[in-house]
Structure formats: C-alpha cells, structure tokens
C-alpha atoms as a PDB file:
ATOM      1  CA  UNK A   1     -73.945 -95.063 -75.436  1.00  0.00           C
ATOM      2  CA  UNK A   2     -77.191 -95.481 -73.250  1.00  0.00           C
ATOM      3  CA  UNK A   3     -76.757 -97.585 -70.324  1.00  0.00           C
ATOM      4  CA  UNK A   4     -72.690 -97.195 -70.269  1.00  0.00           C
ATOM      5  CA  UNK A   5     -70.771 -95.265 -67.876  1.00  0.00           C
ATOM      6  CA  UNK A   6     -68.483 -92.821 -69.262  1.00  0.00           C
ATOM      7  CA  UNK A   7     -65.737 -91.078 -67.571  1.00  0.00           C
ATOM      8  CA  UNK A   8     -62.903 -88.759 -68.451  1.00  0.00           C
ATOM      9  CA  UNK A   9     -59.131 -88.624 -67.154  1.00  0.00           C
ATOM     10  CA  UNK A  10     -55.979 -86.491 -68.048  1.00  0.00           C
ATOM     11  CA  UNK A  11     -52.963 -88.807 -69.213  1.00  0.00           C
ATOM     12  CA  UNK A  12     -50.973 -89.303 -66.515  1.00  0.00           C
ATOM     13  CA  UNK A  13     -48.187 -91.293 -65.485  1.00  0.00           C
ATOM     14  CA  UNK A  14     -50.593 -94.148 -64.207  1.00  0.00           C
ATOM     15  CA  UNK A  15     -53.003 -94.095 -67.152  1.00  0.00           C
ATOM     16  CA  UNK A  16     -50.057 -94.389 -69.231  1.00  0.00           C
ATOM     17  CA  UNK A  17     -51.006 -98.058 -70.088  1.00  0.00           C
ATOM     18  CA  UNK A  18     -54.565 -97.073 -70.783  1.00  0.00           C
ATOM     19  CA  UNK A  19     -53.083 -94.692 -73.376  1.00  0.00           C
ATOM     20  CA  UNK A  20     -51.080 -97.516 -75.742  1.00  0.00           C
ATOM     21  CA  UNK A  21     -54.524 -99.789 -74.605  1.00  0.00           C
ATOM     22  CA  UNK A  22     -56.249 -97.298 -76.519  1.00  0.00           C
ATOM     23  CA  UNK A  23     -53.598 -96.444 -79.351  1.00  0.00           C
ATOM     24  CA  UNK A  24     -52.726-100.316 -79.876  1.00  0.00           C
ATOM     25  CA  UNK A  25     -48.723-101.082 -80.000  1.00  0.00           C
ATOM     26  CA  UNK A  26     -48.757 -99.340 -83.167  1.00  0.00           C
ATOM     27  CA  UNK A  27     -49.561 -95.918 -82.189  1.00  0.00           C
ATOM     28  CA  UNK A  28     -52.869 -94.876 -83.682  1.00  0.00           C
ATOM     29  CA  UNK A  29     -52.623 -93.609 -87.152  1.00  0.00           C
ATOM     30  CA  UNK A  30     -49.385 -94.329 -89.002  1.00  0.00           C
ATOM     31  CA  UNK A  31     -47.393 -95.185 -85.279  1.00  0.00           C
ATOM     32  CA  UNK A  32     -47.954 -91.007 -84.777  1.00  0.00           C
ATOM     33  CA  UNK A  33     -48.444 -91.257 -80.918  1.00  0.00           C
ATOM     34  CA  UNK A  34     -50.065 -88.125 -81.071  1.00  0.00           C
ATOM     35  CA  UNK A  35     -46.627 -85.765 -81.680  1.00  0.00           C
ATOM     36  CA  UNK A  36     -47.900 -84.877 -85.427  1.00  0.00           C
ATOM     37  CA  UNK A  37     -48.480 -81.516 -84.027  1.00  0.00           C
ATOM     38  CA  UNK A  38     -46.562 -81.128 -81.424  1.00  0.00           C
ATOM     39  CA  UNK A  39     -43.037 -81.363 -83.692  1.00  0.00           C
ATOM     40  CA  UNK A  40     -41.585 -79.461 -86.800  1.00  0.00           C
ATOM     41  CA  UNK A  41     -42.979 -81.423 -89.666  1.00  0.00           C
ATOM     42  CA  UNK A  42     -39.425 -82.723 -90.629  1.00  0.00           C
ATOM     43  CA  UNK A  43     -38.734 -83.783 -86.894  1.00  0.00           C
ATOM     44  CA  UNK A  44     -42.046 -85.431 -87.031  1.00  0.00           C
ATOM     45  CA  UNK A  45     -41.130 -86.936 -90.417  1.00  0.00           C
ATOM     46  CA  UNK A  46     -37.313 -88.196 -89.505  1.00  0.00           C
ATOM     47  CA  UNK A  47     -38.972 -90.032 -86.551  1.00  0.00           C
ATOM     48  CA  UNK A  48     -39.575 -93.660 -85.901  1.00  0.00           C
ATOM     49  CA  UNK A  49     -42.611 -94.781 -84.416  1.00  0.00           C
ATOM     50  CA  UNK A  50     -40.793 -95.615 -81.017  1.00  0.00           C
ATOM     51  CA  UNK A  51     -39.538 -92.338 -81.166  1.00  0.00           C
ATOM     52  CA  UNK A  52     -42.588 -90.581 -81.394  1.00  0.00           C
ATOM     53  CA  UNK A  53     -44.065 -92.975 -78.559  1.00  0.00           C
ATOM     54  CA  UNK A  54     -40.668 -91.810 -76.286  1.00  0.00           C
ATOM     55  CA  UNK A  55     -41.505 -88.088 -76.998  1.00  0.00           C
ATOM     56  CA  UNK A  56     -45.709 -88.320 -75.728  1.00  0.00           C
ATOM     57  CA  UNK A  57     -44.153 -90.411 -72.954  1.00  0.00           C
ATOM     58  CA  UNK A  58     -41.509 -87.931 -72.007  1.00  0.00           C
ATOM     59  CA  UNK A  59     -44.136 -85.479 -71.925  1.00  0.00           C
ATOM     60  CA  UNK A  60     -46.578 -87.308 -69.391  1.00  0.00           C
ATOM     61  CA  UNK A  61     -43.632 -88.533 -67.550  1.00  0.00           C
ATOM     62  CA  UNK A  62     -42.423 -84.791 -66.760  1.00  0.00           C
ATOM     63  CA  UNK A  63     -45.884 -83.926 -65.557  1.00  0.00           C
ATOM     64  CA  UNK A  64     -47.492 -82.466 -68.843  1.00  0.00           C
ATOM     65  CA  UNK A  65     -51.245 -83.712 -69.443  1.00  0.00           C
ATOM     66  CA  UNK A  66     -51.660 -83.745 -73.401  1.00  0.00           C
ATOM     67  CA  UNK A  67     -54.948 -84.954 -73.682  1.00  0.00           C
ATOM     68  CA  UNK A  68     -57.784 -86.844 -72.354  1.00  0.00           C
ATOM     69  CA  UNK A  69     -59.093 -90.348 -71.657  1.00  0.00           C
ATOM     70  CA  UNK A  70     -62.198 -91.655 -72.229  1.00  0.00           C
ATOM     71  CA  UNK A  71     -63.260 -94.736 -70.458  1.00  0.00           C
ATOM     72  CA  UNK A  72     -66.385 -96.559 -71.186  1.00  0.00           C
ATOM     73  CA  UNK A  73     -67.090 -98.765 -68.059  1.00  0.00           C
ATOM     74  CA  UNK A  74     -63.983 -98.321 -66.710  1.00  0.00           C
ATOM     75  CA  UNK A  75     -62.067 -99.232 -69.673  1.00  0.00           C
ATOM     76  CA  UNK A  76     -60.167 -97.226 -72.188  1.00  0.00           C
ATOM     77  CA  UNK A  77     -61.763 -96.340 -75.159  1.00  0.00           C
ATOM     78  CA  UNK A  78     -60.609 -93.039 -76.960  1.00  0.00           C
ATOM     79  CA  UNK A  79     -58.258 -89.991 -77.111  1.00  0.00           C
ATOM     80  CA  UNK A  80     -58.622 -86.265 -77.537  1.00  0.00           C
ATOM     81  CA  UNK A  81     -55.498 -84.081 -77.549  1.00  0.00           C
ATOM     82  CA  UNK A  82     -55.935 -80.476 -75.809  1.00  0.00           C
ATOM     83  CA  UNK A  83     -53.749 -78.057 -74.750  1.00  0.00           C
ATOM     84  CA  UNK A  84     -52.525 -74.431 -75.360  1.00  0.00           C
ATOM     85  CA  UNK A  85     -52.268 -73.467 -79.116  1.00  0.00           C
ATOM     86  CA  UNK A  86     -48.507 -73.152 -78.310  1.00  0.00           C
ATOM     87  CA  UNK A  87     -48.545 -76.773 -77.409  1.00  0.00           C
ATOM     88  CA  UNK A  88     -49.029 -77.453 -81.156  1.00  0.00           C
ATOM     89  CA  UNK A  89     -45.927 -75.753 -82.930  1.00  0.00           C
ATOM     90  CA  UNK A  90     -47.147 -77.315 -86.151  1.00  0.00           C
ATOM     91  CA  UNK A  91     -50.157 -75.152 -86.197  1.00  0.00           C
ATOM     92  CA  UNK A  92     -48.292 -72.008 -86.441  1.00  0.00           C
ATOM     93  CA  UNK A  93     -46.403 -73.377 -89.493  1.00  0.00           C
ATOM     94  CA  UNK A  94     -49.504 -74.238 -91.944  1.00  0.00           C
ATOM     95  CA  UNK A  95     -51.496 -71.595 -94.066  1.00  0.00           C
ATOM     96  CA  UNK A  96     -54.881 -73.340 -93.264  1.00  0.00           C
ATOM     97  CA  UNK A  97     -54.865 -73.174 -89.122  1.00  0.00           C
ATOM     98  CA  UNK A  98     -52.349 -70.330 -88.535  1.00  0.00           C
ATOM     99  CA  UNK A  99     -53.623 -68.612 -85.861  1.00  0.00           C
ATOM    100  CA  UNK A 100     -56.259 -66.202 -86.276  1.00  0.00           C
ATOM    101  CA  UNK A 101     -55.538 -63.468 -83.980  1.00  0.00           C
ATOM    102  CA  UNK A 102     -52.938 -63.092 -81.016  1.00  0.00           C
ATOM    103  CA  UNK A 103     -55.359 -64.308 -78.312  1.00  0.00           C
ATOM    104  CA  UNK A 104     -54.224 -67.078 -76.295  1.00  0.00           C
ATOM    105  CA  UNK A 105     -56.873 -70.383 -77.173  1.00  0.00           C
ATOM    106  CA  UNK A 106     -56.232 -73.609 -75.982  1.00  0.00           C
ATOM    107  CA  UNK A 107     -56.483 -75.898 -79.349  1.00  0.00           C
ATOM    108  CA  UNK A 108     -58.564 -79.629 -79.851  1.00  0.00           C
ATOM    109  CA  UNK A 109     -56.064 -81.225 -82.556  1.00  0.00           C
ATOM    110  CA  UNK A 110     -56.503 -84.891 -82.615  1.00  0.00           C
ATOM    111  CA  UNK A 111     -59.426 -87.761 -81.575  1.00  0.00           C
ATOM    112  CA  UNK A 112     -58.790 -91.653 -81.739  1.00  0.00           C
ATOM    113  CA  UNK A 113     -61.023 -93.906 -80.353  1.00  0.00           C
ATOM    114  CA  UNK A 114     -60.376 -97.568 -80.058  1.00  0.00           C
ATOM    115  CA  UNK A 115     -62.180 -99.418 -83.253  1.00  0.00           C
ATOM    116  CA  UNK A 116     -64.452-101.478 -80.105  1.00  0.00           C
ATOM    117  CA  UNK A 117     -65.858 -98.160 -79.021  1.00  0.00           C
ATOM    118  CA  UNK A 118     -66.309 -96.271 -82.767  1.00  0.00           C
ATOM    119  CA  UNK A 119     -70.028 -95.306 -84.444  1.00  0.00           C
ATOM    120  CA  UNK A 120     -70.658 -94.578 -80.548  1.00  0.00           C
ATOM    121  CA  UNK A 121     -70.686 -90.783 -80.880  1.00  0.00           C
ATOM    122  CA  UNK A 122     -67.798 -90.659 -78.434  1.00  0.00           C
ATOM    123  CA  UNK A 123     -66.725 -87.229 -80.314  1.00  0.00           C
ATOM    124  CA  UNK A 124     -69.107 -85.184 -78.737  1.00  0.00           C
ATOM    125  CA  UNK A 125     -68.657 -85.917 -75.408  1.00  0.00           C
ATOM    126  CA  UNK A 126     -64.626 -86.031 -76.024  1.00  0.00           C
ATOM    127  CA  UNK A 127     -64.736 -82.686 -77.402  1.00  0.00           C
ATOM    128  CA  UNK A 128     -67.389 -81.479 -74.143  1.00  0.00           C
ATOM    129  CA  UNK A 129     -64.995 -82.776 -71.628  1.00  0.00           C
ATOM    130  CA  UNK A 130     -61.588 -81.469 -73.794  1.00  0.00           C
ATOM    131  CA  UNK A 131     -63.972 -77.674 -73.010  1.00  0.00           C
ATOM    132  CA  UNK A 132     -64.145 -78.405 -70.034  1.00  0.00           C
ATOM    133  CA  UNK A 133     -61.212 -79.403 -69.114  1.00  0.00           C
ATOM    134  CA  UNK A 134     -59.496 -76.467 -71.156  1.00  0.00           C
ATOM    135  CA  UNK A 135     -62.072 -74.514 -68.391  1.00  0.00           C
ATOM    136  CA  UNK A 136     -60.687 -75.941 -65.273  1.00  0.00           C
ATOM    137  CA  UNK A 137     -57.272 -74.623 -66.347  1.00  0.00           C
ATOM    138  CA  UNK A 138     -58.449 -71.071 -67.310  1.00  0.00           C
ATOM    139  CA  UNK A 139     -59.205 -71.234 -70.979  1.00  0.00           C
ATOM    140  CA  UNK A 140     -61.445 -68.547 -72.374  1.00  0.00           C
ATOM    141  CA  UNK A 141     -61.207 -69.991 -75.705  1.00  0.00           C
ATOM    142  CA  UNK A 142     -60.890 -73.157 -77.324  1.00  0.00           C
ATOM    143  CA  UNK A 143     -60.514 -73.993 -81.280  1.00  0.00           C
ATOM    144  CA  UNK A 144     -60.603 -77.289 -83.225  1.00  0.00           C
ATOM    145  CA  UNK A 145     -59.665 -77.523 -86.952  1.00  0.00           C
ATOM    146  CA  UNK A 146     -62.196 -80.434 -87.398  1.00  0.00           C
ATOM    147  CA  UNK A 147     -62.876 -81.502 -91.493  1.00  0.00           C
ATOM    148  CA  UNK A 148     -65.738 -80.614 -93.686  1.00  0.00           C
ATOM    149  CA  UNK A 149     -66.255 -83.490 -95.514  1.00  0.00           C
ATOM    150  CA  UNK A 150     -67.586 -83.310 -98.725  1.00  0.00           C
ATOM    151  CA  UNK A 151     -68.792 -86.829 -99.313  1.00  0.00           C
ATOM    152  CA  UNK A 152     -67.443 -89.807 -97.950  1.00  0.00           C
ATOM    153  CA  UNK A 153     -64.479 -89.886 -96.114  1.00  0.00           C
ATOM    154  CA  UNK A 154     -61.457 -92.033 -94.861  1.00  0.00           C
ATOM    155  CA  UNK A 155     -61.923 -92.847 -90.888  1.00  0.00           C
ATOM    156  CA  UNK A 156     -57.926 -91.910 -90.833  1.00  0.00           C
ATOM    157  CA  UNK A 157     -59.293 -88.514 -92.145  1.00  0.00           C
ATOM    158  CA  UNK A 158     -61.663 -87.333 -89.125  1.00  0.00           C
ATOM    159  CA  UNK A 159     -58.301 -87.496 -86.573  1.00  0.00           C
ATOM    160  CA  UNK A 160     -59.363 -83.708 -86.167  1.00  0.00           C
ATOM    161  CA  UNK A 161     -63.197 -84.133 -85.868  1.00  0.00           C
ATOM    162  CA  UNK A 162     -65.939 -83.180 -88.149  1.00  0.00           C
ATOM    163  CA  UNK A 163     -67.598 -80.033 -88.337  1.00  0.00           C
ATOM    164  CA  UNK A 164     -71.121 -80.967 -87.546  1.00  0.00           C
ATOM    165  CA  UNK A 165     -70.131 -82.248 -84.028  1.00  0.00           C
ATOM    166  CA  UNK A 166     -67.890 -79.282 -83.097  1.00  0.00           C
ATOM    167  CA  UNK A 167     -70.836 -76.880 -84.142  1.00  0.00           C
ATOM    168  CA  UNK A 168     -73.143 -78.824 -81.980  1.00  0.00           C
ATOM    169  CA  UNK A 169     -70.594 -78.474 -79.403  1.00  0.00           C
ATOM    170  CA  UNK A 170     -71.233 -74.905 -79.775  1.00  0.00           C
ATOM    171  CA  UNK A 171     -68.087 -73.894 -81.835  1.00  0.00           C
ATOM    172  CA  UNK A 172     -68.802 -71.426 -84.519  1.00  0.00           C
ATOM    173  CA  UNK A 173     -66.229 -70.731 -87.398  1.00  0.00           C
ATOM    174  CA  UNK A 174     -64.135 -68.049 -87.074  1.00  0.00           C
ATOM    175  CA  UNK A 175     -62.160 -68.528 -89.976  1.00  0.00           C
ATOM    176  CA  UNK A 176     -61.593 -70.756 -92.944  1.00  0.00           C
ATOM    177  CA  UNK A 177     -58.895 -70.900 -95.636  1.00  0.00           C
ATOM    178  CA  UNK A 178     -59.206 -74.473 -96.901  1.00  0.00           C
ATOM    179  CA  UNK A 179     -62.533 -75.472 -98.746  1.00  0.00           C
ATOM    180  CA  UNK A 180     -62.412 -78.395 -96.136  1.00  0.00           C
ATOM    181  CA  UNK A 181     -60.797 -77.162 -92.900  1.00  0.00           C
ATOM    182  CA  UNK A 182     -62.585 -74.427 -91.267  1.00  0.00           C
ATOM    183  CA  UNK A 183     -60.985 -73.011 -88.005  1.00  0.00           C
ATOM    184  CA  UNK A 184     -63.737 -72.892 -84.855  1.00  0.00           C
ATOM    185  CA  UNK A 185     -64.048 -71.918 -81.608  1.00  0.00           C
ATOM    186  CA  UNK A 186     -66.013 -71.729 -78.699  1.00  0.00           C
ATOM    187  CA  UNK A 187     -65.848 -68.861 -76.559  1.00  0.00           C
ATOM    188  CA  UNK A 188     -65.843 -69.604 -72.547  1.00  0.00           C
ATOM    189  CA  UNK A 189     -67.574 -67.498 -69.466  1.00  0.00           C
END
C-alpha cells in the first residue's frame, strides 16, 4: 500500500455507513455483523442476519466502539474487532481460547477487509492500530487467536488473522490447545 493514505477510526455513530460500506448489505461472513463472539453460540445461532446487524448497531448507537476502521484514501476498506476479553462472552465458552490466566487483556477477534482492498497487507497495520488503540484506553495486554494454517486455506478462514502477521506484530504465544489456533499476546509498557 505505497503511495496510499491510510487512516484508522473507532465505529461510531457517523461511520456507521462506512461500516455496512465495508461489510456489504450482507454482513461479512455468513450476514455475522461481527456478534459471533460477542453472543452465546445458540443466541448467535437463532439469529437472523438483520438481527445480528440490530445488535452491532445497538452497540455503536449506545456509545460502545467495537472495533476499528480502516480507510484507504478516505474510503472504507476493512474491519478489526477489539475490545476487553469480556466483550467476547464466546471466548470464555470454548476449550481452545478460554482464557489463560485471570489478567484483564483486551482481545483482537475478527478482521474483514473489503475484497477491493485484500492481498494489500492491511492485517498488519489493522492489528498495529487495534494495539494501539487497546493502549489509548489502558490496555496492558492484548491477545488474538489468529490461525496456523497448515496449507492452503479458505479466505472465510483467516476472520481471526494468521499467525505470521500477529508474531510480526510482536505477539508471542502464550498458549495453544488446538494444533491450529494458538492463543498470543503482546504485552504493553
């Protein structure tokens, strides 16, 4: 992305039409609007598409900022979720990213970028500015559950990043109890 500006915004009420820009009308992967995490999995699972856009909505609308947007010359180009682990309820529930200890992290769970802006390496700089963000609001750790792929891999398989960019990020692995899905973190001054 040489010669491209690139900027970073929380999702706010007025970047909520940047948001569905970048999601499409059908909400990313499978119409989740980004709640796969942030409901029970049978909530998640009884849910319509429209109901999963209402909840992300409700969430922005009543001041919450789940995530980041990327822009790419001003316009909307990709997605990272971030927020406190207890954001994520789903997290807690599933043998491979249960949490590691009791110390509070903020978690990365999710990256879409808009199929203009992919092969771009947008992931590194989404997960940089989802650390620094996490920063600003007083995170002294941050995880991501990215995938170790073994070969190649569906692109609707890498919604939680790949390894090799997190660990270039500067994440280490702190656990790992799926051949596939290591936990990581990066620990903050």
């Amino acid at each position: 992305m040489t010669d491209t500006q690139l900027t970073f915004h929380p999702l706010t009420p007025d970047r909520w039409d940047d948001f569905v820009t970048v999601f499409g009308q059908n909400g990313a992967c499978g119409g989740c609007w980004c709640m796969y995490w942030r409901a029970s999995g049978k909530a998640f699972s009884a849910s319509t598409k429209e109901q999963k856009r209402q909840g992300i909505k409700a969430l922005v609308d009543a001041g919450r900022e789940p995530g980041l947007l990327a822009y790419v010359d001003g316009q909307a180009a990709a997605w990272v979720a971030v927020g406190p682990r207890k954001d994520f309820p789903t997290l807690n529930n599933s043998r491979v990213l249960a949490p590691v200890d009791d110390q509070p992290v903020w978690s990365i769970v999710c990256f879409f970028v808009h199929r203009k802006y992919r092969h771009a390496g947008l992931m590194r700089q989404l997960i940089d500015a989802a650390v620094d963000y996490a920063r600003s609001k007083g995170a002294k750790i941050v995880e991501g559950y990215p995938t170790e792929p073994g070969g190649k891999v569906e692109a609707s398989s890498l919604y939680l990043g790949v390894m090799p960019v997190f660990l270039e990020a500067g994440f280490v692995e702190v656990a790992r109890r799926s051949a596939h899905h290591p936990v990581m973190r990066k620990f903050l001054d």
